[in-house]
Protein backbone atom coordinates (compact mmCIF):
# COMPACT_ATOMS: atom_id res chain seq x y z
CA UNK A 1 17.75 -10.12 2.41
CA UNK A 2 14.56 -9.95 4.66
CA UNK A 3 14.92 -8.01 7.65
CA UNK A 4 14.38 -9.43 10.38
CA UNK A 5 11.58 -8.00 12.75
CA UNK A 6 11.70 -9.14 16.60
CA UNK A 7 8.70 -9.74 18.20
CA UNK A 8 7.55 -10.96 21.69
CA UNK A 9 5.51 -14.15 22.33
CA UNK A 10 3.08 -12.35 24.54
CA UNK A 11 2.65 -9.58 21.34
CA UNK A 12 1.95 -12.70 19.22
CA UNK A 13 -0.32 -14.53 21.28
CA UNK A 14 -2.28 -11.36 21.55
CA UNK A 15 -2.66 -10.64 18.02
CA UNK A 16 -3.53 -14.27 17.21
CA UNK A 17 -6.13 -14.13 19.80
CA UNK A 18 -7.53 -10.86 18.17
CA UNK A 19 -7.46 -12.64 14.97
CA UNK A 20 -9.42 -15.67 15.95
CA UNK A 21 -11.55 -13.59 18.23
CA UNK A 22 -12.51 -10.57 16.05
CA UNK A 23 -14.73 -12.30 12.77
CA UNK A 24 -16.71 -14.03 15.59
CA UNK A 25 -18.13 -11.16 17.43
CA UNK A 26 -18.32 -9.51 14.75
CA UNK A 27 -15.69 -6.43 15.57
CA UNK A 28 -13.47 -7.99 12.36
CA UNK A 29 -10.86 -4.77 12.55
CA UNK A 30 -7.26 -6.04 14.57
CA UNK A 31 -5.53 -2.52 15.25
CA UNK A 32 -1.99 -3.83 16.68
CA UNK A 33 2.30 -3.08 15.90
CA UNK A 34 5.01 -4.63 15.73
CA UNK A 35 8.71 -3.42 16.63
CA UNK A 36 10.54 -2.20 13.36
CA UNK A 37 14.48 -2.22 12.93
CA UNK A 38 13.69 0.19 10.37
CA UNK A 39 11.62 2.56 12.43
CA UNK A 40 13.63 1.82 15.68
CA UNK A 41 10.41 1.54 17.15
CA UNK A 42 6.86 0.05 17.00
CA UNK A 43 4.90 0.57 13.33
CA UNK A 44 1.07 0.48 13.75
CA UNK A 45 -1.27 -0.84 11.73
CA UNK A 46 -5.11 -2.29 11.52
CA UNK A 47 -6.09 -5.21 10.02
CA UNK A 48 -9.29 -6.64 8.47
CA UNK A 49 -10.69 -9.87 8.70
CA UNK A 50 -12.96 -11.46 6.31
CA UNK A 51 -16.07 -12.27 7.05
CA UNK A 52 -15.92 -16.11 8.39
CA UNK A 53 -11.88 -16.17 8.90
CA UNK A 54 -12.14 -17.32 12.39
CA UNK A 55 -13.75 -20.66 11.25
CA UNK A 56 -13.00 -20.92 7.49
CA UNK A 57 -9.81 -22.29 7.88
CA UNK A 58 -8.80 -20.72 4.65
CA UNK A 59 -5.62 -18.36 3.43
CA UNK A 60 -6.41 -15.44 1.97
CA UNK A 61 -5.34 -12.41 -0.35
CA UNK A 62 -3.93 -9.21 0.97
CA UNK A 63 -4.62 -5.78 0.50
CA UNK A 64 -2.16 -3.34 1.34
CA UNK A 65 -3.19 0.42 1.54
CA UNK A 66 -1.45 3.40 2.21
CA UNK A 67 -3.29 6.68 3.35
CA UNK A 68 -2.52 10.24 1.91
CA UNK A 69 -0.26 12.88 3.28
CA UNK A 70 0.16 14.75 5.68
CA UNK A 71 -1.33 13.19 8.76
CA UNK A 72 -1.69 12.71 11.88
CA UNK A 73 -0.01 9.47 13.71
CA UNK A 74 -3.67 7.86 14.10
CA UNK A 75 -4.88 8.40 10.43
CA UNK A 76 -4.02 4.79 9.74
CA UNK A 77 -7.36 3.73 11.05
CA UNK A 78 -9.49 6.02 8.98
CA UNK A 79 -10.15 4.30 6.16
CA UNK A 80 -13.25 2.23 6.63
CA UNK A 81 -14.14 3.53 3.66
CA UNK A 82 -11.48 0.75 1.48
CA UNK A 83 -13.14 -1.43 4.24
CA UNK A 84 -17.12 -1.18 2.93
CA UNK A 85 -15.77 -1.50 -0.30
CA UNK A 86 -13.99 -4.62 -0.10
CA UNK A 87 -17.13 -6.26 1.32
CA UNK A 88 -19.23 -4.82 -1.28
CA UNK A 89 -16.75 -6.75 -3.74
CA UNK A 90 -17.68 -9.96 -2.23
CA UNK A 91 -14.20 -11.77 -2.63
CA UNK A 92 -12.65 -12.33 0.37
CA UNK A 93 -9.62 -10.85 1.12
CA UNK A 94 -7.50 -9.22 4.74
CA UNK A 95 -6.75 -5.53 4.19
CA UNK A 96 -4.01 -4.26 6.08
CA UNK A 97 -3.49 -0.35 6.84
CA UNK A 98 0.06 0.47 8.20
CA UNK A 99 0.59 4.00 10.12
CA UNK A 100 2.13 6.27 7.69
CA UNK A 101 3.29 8.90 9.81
CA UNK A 102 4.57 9.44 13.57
CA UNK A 103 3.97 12.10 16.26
CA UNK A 104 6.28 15.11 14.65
CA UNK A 105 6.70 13.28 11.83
CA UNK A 106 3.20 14.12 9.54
CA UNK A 107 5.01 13.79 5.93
CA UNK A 108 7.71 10.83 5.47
CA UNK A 109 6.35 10.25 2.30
CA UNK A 110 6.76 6.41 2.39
CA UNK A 111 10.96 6.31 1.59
CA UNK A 112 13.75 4.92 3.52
CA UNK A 113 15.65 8.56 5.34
CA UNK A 114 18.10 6.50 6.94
CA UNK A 115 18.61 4.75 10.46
CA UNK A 116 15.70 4.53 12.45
CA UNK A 117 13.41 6.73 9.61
CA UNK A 118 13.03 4.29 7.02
CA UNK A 119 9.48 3.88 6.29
CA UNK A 120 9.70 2.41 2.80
CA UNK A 121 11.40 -0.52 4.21
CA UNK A 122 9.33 -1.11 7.26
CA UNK A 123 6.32 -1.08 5.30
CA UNK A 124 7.71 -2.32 1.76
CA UNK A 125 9.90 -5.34 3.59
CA UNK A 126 8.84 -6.19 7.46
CA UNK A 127 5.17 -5.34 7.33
CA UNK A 128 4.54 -7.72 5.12
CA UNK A 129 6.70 -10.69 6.65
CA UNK A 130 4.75 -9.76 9.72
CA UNK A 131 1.68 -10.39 8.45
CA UNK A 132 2.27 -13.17 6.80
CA UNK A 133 3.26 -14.71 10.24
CA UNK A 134 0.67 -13.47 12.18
CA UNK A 135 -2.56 -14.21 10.06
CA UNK A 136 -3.82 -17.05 7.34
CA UNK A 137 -2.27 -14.98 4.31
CA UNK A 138 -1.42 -16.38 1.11
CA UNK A 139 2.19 -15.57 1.17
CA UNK A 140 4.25 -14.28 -1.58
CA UNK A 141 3.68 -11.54 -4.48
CA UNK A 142 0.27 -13.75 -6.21
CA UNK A 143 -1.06 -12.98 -2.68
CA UNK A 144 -0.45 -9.16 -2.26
CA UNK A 145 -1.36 -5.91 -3.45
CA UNK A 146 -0.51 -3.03 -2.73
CA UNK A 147 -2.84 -0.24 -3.35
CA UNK A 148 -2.75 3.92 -2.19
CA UNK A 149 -4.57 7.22 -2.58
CA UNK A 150 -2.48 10.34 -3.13
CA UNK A 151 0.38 10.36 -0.95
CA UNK A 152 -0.56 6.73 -0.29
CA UNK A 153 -0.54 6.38 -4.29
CA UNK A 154 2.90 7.32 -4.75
CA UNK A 155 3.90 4.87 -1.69
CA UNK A 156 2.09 2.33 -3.81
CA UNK A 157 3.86 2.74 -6.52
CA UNK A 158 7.01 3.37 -5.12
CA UNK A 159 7.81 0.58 -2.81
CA UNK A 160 5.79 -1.47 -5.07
CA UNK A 161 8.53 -1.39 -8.15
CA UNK A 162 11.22 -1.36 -5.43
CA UNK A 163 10.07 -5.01 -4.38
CA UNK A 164 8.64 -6.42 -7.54
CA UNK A 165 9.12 -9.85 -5.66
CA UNK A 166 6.87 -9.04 -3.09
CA UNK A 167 3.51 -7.77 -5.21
CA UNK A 168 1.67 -8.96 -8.18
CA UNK A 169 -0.53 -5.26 -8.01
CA UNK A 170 -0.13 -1.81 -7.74
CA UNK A 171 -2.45 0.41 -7.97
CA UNK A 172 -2.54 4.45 -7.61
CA UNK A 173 -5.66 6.95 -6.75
CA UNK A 174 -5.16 10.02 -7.18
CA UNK A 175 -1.25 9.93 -6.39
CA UNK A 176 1.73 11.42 -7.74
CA UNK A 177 5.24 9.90 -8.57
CA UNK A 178 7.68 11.55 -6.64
CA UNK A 179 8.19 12.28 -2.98
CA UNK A 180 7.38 15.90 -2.77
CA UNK A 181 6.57 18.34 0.24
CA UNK A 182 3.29 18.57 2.24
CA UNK A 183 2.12 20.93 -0.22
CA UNK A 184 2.28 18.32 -2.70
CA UNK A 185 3.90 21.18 -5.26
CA UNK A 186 7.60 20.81 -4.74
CA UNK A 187 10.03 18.05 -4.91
CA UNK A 188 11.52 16.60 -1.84
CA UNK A 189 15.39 16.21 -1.50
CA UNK A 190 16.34 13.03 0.10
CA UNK A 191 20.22 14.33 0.08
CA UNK A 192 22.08 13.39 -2.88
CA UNK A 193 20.80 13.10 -6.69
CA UNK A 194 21.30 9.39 -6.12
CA UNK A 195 18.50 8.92 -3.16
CA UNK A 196 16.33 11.38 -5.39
CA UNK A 197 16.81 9.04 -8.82
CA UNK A 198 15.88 5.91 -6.51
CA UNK A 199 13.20 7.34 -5.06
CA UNK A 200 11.28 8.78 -8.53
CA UNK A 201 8.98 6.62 -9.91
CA UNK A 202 9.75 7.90 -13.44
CA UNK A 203 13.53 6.50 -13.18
CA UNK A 204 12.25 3.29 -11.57
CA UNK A 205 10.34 2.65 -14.36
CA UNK A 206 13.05 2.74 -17.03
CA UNK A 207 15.25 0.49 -14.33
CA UNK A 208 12.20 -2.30 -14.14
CA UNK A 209 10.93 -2.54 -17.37
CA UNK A 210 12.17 -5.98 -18.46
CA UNK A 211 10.95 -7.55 -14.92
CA UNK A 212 7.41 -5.66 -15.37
CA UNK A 213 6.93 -7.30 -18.16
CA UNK A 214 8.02 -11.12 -17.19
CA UNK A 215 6.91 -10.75 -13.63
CA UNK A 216 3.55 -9.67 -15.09
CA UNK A 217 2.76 -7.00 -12.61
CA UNK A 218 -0.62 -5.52 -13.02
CA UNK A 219 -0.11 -1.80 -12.56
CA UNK A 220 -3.14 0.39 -12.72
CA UNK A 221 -3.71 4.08 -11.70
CA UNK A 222 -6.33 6.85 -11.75
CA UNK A 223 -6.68 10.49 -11.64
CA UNK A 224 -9.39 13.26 -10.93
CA UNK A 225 -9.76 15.64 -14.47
CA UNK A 226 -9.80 18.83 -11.97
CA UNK A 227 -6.53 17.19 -10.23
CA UNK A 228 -4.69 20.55 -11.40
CA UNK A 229 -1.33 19.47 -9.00
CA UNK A 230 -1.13 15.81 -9.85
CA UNK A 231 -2.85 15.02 -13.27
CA UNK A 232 -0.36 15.88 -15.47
CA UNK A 233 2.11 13.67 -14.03
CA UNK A 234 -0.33 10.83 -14.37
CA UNK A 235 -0.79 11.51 -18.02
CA UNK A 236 3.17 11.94 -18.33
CA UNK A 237 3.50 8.53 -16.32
CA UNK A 238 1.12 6.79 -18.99
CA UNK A 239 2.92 7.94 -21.52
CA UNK A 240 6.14 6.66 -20.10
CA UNK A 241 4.68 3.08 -19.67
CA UNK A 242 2.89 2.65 -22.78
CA UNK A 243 6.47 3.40 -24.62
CA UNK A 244 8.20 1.53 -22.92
CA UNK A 245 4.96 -1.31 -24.05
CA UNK A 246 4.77 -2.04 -19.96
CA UNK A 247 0.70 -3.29 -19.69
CA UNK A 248 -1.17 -1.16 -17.40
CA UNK A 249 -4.92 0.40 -16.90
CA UNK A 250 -5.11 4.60 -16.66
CA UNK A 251 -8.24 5.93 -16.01
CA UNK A 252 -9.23 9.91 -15.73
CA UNK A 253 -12.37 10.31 -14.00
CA UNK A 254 -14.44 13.78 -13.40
CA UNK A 255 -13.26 15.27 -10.14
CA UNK A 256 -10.75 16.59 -8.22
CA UNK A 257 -8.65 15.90 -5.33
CA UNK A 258 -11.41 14.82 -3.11
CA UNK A 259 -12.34 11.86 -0.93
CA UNK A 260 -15.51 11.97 -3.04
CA UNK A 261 -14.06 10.37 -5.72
CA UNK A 262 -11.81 7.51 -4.06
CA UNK A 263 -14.94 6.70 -2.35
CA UNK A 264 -16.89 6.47 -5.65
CA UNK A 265 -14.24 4.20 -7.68
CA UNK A 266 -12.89 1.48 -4.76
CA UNK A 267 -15.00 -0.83 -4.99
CA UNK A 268 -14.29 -1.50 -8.77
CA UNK A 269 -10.62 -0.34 -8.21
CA UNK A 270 -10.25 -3.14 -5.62
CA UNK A 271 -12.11 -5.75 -7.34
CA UNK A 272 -9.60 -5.01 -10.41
CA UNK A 273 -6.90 -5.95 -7.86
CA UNK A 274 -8.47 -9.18 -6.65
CA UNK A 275 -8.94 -9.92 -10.48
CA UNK A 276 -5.07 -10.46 -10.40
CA UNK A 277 -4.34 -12.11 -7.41
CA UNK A 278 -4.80 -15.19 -5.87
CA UNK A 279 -7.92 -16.26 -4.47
CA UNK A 280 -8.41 -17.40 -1.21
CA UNK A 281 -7.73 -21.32 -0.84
């Protein structure tokens, strides 16, 4: 069942007018919140506009991305970079950037920790509902993808196969898939075997096959050769999928761990994701 996600008229009214306002001047990035149940308090995120959304008329695509881990509480809004390359695509879609990470909080790693800490339902679940009520989105999964680098990657992936209702892509950069510790080498405990199994990609995957398959979800993911913490677990996860004869695009690209190469590959890496949703109408 949705959650359901309070917000005030005066918070609406605001964001619409930022909406309508922000293609026209040309300043097409909406940074704004919402009050999360999840959270038990306000979830920021930016939003871009296509170019021409304040007088198209037209609903559009989303693009959901999640930033890497650690970071800081403002890191949401430092990803022009998936910005430039979504123009450069030519397609137009919104792209929405949810904060991933509080003050004192650098490394939630995208999973539900219980009351008042669940992130993975505030950005899998009421994020989206929001957005779809605030802005001209096609709504539902042929409308949404949901897309990450790294940390972000294993969010992706994640909260992805955890709401196969609510997005027709995935796609991973450079992530890993299970919640580990800011050094990226260790598991992280969520406190009982049970929360761990839910929360490891590799698990989810033999729990979702069938609906992978009939739901036709286009999953795609990419790793850096040099990616000496995370590549293997890529290889291991294409392995898993290809048994269990779930379609999906793996890529290993020369690099490392390095912004360098997400910036190199998003514009084709998004335009793959547009490929399989809907286009705007």
């Amino acid at each position: 069942m949705a959650v359901r996600v309070r917000l005030s008229l005066f918070a609406a009214v605001l964001a619409t007018l930022l909406a309508l306002a922000g293609p026209a001047s040309g300043a097409r990035a909406v940074d704004t919140s919402f009050s999360s149940v999840a959270l038990g308090g306000r979830l920021n995120y930016e939003v871009y506009l296509p170019t021409g959304y304040a007088t198209s008329g037209l609903r559009y695509p989303v693009v959901y991305f999640l930033h890497g881990l650690p970071a800081a509480s403002t890191s949401y809004r430092n990803v022009r970079f998936v910005e430039r390359a979504l123009e450069q695509e030519r397609r137009p879609a919104i792209l929405v950037v949810p904060q991933g990470a509080r003050p004192g909080e650098r490394d939630p790693e995208y999973v539900d920790h219980g009351p008042g800490d669940d992130w993975g339902t505030a950005i899998g679940q009421e994020l989206p509902h929001m957005v779809d009520a605030r802005f001209r989105t096609i709504a539902g999964r042929r409308g949404r993808a949901l897309i990450g680098n790294s940390a972000g990657g294993y969010g992706a992936m994640h909260l992805a196969l955890k709401h196969l209702d609510a997005f027709a892509v995935v796609e991973s950069w450079s992530g890993y898939f299970h919640p580990t510790d800011p050094t990226g080498t260790k598991p992280l405990s969520l406190g009982s075997p049970e929360k761990d199994a839910r929360a490891d990609v590799h698990e989810q995957i033999g729990a979702t096959t069938a609906r992978l398959r009939s739901q036709g979800t286009f999953v795609a993911f990419y790793v850096g050769r040099s990616d000496s913490r995370f590549a293997p677990e890529n290889v291991r996860l294409d392995r898993e999928l290809t048994r269990a004869q779930v379609p999906h695009v793996f890529r290993v690209y020369a690099g490392g761990h390095t912004e360098r190469l997400w910036h190199r590959h998003a514009a084709a890496w998004l335009g793959l994701a547009l490929d399989h949703l809907a286009s705007a109408r």
